[in-house]
N, C-alpha and C. Protein backbone atom coordinates (compact mmCIF):
# COMPACT_ATOMS: atom_id res chain seq x y z
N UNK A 1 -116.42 -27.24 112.07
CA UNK A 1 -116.77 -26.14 111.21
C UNK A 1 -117.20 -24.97 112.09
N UNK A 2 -117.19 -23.78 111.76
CA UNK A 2 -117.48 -22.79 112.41
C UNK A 2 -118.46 -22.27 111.62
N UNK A 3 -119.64 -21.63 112.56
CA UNK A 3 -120.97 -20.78 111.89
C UNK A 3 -120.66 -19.42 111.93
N UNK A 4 -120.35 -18.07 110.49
CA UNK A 4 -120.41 -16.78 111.13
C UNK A 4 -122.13 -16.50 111.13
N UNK A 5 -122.56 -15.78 112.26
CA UNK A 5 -123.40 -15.71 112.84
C UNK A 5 -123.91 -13.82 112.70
N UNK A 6 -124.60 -13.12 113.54
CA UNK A 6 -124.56 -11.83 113.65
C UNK A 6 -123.37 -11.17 114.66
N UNK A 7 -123.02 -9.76 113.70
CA UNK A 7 -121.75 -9.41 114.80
C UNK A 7 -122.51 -8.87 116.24
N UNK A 8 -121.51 -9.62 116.84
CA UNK A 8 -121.72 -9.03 118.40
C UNK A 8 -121.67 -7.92 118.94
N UNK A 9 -120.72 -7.53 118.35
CA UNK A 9 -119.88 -6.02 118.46
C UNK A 9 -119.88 -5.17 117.44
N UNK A 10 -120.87 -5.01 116.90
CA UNK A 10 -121.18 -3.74 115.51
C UNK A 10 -120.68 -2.35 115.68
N UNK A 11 -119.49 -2.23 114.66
CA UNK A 11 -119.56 -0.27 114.83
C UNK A 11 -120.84 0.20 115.20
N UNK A 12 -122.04 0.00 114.67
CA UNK A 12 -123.07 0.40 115.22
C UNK A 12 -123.93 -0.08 115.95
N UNK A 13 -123.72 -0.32 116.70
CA UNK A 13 -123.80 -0.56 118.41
C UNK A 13 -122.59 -0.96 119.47
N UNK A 14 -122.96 -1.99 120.20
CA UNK A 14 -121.89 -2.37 121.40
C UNK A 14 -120.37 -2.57 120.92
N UNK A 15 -120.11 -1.74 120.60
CA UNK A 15 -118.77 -1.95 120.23
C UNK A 15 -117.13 -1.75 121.73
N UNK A 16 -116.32 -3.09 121.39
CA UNK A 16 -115.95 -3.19 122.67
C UNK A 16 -114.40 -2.21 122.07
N UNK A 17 -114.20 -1.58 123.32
CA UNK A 17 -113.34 -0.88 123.67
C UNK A 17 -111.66 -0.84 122.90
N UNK A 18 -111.27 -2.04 122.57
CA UNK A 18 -110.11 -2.20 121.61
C UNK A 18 -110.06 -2.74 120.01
N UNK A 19 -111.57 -2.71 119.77
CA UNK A 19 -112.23 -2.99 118.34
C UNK A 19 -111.16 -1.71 117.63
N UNK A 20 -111.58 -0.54 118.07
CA UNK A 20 -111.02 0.26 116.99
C UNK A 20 -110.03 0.81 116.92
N UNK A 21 -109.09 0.21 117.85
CA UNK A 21 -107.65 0.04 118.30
C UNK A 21 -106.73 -1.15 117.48
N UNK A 22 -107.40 -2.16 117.21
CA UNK A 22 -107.16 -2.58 116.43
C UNK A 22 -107.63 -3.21 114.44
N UNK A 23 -108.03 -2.03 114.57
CA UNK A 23 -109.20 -1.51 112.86
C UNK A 23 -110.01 -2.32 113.05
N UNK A 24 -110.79 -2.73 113.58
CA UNK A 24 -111.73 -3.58 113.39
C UNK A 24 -113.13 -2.56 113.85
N UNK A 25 -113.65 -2.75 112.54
CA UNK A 25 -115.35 -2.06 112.48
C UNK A 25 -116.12 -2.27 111.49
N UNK A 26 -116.89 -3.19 111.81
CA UNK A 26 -118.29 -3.98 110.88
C UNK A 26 -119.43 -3.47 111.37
N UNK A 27 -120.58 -2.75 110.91
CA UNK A 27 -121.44 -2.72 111.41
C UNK A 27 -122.54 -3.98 110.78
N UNK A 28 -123.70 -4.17 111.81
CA UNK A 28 -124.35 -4.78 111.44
C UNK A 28 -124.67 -5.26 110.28
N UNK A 29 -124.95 -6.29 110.15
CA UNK A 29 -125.17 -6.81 108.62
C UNK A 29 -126.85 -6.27 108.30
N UNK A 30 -126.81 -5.82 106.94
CA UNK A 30 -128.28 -5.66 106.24
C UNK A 30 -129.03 -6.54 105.61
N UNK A 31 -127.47 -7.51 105.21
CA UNK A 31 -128.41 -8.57 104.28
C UNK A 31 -127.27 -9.67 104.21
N UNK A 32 -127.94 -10.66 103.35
CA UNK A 32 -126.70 -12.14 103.71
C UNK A 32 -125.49 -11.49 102.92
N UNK A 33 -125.10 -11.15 101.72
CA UNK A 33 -123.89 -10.26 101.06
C UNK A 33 -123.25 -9.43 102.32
N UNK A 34 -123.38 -8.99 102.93
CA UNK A 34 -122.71 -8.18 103.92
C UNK A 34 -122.10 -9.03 104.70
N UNK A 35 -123.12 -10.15 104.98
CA UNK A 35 -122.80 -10.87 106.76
C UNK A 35 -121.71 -11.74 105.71
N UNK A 36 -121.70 -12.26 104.28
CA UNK A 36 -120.71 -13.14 103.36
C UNK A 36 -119.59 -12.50 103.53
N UNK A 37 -119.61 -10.94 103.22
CA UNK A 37 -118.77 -10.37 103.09
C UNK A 37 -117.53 -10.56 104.47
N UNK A 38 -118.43 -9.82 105.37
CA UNK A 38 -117.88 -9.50 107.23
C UNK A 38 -117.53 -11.43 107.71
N UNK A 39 -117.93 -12.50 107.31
CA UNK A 39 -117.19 -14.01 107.37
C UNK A 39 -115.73 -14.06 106.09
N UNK A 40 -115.88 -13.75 105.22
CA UNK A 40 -114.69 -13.83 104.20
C UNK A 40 -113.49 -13.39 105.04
N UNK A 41 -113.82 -11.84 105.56
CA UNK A 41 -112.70 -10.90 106.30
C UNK A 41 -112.13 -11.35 107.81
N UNK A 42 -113.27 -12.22 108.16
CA UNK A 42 -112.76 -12.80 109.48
C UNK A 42 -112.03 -14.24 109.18
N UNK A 43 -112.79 -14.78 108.52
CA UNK A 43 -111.31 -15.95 108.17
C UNK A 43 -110.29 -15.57 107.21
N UNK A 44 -110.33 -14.42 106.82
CA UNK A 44 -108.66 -14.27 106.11
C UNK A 44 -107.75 -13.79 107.83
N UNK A 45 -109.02 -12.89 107.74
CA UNK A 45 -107.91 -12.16 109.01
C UNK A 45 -107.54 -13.14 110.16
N UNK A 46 -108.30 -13.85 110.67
CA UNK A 46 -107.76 -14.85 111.70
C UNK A 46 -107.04 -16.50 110.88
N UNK A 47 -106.76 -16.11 109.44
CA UNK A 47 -105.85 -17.13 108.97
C UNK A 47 -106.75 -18.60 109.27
N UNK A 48 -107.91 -18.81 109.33
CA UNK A 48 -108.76 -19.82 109.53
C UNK A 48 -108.61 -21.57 108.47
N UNK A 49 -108.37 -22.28 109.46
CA UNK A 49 -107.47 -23.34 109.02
C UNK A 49 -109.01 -24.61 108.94
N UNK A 50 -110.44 -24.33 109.24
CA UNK A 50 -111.83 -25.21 109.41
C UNK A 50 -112.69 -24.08 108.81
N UNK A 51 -113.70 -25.24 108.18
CA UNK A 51 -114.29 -24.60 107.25
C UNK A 51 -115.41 -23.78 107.93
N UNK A 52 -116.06 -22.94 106.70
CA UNK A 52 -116.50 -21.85 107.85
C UNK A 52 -118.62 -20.98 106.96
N UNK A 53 -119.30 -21.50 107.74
CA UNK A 53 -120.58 -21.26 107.09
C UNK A 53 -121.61 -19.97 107.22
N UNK A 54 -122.17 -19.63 106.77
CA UNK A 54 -122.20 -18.37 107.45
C UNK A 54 -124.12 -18.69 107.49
N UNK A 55 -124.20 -17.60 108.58
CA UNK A 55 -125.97 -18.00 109.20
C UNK A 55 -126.56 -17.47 108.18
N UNK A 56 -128.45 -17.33 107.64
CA UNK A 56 -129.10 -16.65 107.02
C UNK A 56 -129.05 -15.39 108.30
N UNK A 57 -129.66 -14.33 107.08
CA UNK A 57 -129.82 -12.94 108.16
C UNK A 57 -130.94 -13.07 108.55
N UNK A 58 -131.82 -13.81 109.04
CA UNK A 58 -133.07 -14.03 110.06
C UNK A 58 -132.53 -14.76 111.78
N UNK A 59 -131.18 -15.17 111.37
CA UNK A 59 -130.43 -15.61 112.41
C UNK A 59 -130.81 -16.94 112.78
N UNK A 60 -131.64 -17.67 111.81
CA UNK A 60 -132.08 -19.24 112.22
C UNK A 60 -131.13 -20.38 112.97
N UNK A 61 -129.87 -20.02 112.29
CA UNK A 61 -128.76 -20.81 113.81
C UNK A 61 -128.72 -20.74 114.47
N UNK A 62 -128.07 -19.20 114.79
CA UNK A 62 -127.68 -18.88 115.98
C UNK A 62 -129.03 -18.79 117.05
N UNK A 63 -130.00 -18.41 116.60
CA UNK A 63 -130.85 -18.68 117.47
C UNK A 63 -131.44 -20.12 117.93
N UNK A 64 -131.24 -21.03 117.34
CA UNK A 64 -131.71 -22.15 117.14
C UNK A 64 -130.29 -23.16 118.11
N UNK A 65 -129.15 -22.75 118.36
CA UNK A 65 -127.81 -22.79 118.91
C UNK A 65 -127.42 -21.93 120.06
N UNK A 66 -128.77 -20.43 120.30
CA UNK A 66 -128.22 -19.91 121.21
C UNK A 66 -126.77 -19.58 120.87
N UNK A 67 -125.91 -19.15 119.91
CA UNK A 67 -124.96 -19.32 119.60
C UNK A 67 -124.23 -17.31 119.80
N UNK A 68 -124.62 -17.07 120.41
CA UNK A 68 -124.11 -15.68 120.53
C UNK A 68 -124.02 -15.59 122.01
N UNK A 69 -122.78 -14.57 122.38
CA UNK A 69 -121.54 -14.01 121.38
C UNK A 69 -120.94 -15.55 120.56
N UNK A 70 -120.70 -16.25 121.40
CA UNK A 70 -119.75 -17.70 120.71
C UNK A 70 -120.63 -19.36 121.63
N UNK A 71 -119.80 -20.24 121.05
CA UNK A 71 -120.86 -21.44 121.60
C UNK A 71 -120.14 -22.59 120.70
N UNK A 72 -119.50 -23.05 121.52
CA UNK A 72 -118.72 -24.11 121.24
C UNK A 72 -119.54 -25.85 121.14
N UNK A 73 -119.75 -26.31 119.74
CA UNK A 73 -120.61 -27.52 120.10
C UNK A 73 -119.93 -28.73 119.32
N UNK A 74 -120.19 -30.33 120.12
CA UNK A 74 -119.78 -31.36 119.57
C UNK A 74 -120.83 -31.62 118.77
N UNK A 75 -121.03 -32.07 117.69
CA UNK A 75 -122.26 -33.35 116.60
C UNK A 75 -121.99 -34.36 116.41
N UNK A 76 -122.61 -35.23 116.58
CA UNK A 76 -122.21 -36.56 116.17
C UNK A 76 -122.58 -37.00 114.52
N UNK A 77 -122.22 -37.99 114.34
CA UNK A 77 -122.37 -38.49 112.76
C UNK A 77 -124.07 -38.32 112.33
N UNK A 78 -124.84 -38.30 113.57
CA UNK A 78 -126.15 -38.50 113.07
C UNK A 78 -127.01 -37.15 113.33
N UNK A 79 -126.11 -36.02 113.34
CA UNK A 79 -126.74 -34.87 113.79
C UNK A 79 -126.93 -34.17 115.17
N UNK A 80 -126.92 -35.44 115.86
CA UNK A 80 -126.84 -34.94 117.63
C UNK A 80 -125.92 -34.12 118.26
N UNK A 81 -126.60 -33.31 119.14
CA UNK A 81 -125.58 -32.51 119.91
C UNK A 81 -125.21 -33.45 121.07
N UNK A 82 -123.95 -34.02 120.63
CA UNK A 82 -122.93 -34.13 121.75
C UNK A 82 -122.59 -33.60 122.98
N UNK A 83 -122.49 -32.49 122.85
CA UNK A 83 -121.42 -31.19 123.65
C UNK A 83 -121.87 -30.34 123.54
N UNK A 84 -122.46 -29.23 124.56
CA UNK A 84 -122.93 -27.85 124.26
C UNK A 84 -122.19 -26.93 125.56
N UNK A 85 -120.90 -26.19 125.11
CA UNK A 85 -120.22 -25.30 125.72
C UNK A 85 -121.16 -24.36 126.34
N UNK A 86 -121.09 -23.57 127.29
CA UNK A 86 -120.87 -22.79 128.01
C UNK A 86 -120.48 -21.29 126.76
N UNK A 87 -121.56 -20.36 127.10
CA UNK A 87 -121.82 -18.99 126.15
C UNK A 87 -119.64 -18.60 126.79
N UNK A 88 -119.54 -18.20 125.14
CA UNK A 88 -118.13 -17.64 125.40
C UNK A 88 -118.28 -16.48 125.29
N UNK A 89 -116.89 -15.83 125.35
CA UNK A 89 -115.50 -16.78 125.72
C UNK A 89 -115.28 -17.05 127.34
N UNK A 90 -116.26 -16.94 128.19
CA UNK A 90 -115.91 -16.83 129.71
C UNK A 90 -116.78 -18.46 129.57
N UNK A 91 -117.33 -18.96 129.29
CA UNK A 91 -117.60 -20.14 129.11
C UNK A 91 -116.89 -21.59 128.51
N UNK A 92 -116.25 -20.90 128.22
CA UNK A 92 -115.36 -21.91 127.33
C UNK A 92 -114.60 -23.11 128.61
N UNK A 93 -114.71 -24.29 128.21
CA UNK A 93 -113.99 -25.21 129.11
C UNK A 93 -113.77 -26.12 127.89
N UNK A 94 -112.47 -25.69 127.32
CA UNK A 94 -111.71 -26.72 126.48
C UNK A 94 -111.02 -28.40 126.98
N UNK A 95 -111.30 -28.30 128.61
CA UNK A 95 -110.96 -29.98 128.93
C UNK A 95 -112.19 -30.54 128.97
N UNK A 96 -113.53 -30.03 128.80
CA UNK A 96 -114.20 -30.55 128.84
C UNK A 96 -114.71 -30.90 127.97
N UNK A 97 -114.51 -30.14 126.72
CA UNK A 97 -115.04 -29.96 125.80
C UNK A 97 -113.83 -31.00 124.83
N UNK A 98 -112.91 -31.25 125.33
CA UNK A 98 -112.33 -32.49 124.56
C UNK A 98 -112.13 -34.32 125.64
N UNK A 99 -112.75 -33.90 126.59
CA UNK A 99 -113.18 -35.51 127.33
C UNK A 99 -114.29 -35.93 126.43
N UNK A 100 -115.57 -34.42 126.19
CA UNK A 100 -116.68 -35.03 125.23
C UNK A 100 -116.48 -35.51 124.38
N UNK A 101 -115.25 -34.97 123.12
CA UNK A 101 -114.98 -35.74 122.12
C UNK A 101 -114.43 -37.09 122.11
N UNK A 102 -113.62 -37.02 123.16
CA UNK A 102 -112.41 -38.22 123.09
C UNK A 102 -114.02 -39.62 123.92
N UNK A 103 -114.82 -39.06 124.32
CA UNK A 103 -115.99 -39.98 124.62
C UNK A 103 -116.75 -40.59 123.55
N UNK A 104 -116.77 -39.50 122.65
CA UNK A 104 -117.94 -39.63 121.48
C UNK A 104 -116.79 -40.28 120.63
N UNK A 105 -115.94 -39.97 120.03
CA UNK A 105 -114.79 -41.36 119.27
C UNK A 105 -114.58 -42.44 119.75
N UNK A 106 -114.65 -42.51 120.80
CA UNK A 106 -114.55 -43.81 121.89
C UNK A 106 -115.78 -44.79 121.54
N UNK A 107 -116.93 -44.23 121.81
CA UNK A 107 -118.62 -44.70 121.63
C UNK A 107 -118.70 -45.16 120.02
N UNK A 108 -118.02 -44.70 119.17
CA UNK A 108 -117.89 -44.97 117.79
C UNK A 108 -116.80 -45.92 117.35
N UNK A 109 -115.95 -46.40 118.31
CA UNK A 109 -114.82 -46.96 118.45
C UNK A 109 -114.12 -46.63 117.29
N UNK A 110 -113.52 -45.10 117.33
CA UNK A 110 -112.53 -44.75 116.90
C UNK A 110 -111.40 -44.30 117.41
N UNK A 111 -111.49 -44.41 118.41
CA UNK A 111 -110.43 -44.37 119.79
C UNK A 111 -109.79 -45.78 120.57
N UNK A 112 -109.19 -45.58 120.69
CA UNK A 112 -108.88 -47.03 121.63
C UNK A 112 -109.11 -46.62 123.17
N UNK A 113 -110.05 -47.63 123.97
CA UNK A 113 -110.42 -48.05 125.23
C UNK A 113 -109.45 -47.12 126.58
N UNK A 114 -108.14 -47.46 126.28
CA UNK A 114 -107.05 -46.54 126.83
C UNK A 114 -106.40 -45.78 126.41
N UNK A 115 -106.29 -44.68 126.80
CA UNK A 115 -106.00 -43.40 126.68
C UNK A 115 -104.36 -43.20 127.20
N UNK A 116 -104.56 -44.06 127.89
CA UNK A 116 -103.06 -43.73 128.92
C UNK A 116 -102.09 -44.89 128.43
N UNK A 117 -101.29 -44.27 128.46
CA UNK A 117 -100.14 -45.79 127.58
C UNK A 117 -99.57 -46.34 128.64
N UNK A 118 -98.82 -47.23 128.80
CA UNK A 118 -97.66 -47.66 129.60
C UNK A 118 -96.34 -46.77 129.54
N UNK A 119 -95.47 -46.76 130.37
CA UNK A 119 -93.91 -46.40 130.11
C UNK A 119 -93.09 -47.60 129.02
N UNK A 120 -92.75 -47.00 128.29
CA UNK A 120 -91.52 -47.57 127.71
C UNK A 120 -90.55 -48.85 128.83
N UNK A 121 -90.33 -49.78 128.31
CA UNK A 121 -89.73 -50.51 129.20
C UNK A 121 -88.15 -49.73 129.56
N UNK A 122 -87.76 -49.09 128.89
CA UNK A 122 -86.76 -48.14 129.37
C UNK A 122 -86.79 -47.44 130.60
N UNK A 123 -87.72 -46.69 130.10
CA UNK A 123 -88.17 -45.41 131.50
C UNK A 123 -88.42 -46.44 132.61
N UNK A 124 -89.67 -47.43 132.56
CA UNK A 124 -89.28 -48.41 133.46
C UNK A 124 -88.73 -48.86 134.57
N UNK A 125 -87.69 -49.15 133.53
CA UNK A 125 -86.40 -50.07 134.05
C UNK A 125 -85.19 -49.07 134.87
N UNK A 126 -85.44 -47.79 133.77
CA UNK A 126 -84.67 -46.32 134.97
C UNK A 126 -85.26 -46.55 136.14
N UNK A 127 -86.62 -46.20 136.52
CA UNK A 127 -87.54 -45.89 137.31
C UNK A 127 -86.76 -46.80 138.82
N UNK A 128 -87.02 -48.16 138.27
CA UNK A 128 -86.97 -49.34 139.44
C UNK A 128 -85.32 -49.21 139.38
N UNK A 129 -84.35 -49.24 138.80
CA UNK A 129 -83.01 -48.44 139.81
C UNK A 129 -82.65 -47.87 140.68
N UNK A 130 -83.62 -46.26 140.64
CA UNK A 130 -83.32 -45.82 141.52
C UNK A 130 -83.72 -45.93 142.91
């Protein structure tokens, strides 16, 4: 699931350089209706396929997540943080951030033990020909 959080990049303030190159201008949110509003427009516009929650405007997540600008995290079934990415997007390490998962399904044994399959007795049997 994804948290929308406070904008990073507000028309009114830090606004980055190709925001309004490509129409994009939200200013700060005033109240939770705004910040509802400015999450609706970002998952239509990025076609958002996971569900998507949006913070109170006191910022109790994201602060509580450190979750700004972005912040990629695993949970486990019982609430635990799993996985805590690296502040994005220059933080982001997506192999790492899916060894954690494929660990934490594993630990739950919803994974199987090996990861790595065998060759096909085909490929194989090419193999030792040549």
């Amino acid at each position: 699931m994804a948290v929308y959080v406070r904008e990073a990049h507000p028309s009114d303030g830090w606004v980055l350089p190709g925001n309004p190159k490509l129409g994009i201008s939200i200013s700060q949110h005033k109240d939770f209706g705004e910040r509802c509003d400015a999450a609706k427009l970002c998952c239509s516009s990025l076609k958002m396929t996971i569900p998507m929650v949006v913070d109170e405007i006191d910022d109790r997540v994201g602060n509580a997540y450190s979750g700004m600008p972005d912040r990629l995290y695993i949970v486990d079934k019982a609430g635990r943080v799993a996985y805590k990415g690296g502040r994005g997007p220059f933080g982001y390490k997506p192999s790492e951030m899916e060894q954690s998962l494929v660990m934490l399904l594993m630990d739950e044994g919803r994974v199987q033990q090996s990861v790595v399959r065998p060759l096909p007795d085909r490929a194989t049997d090419r193999r030792a020909k040549k």
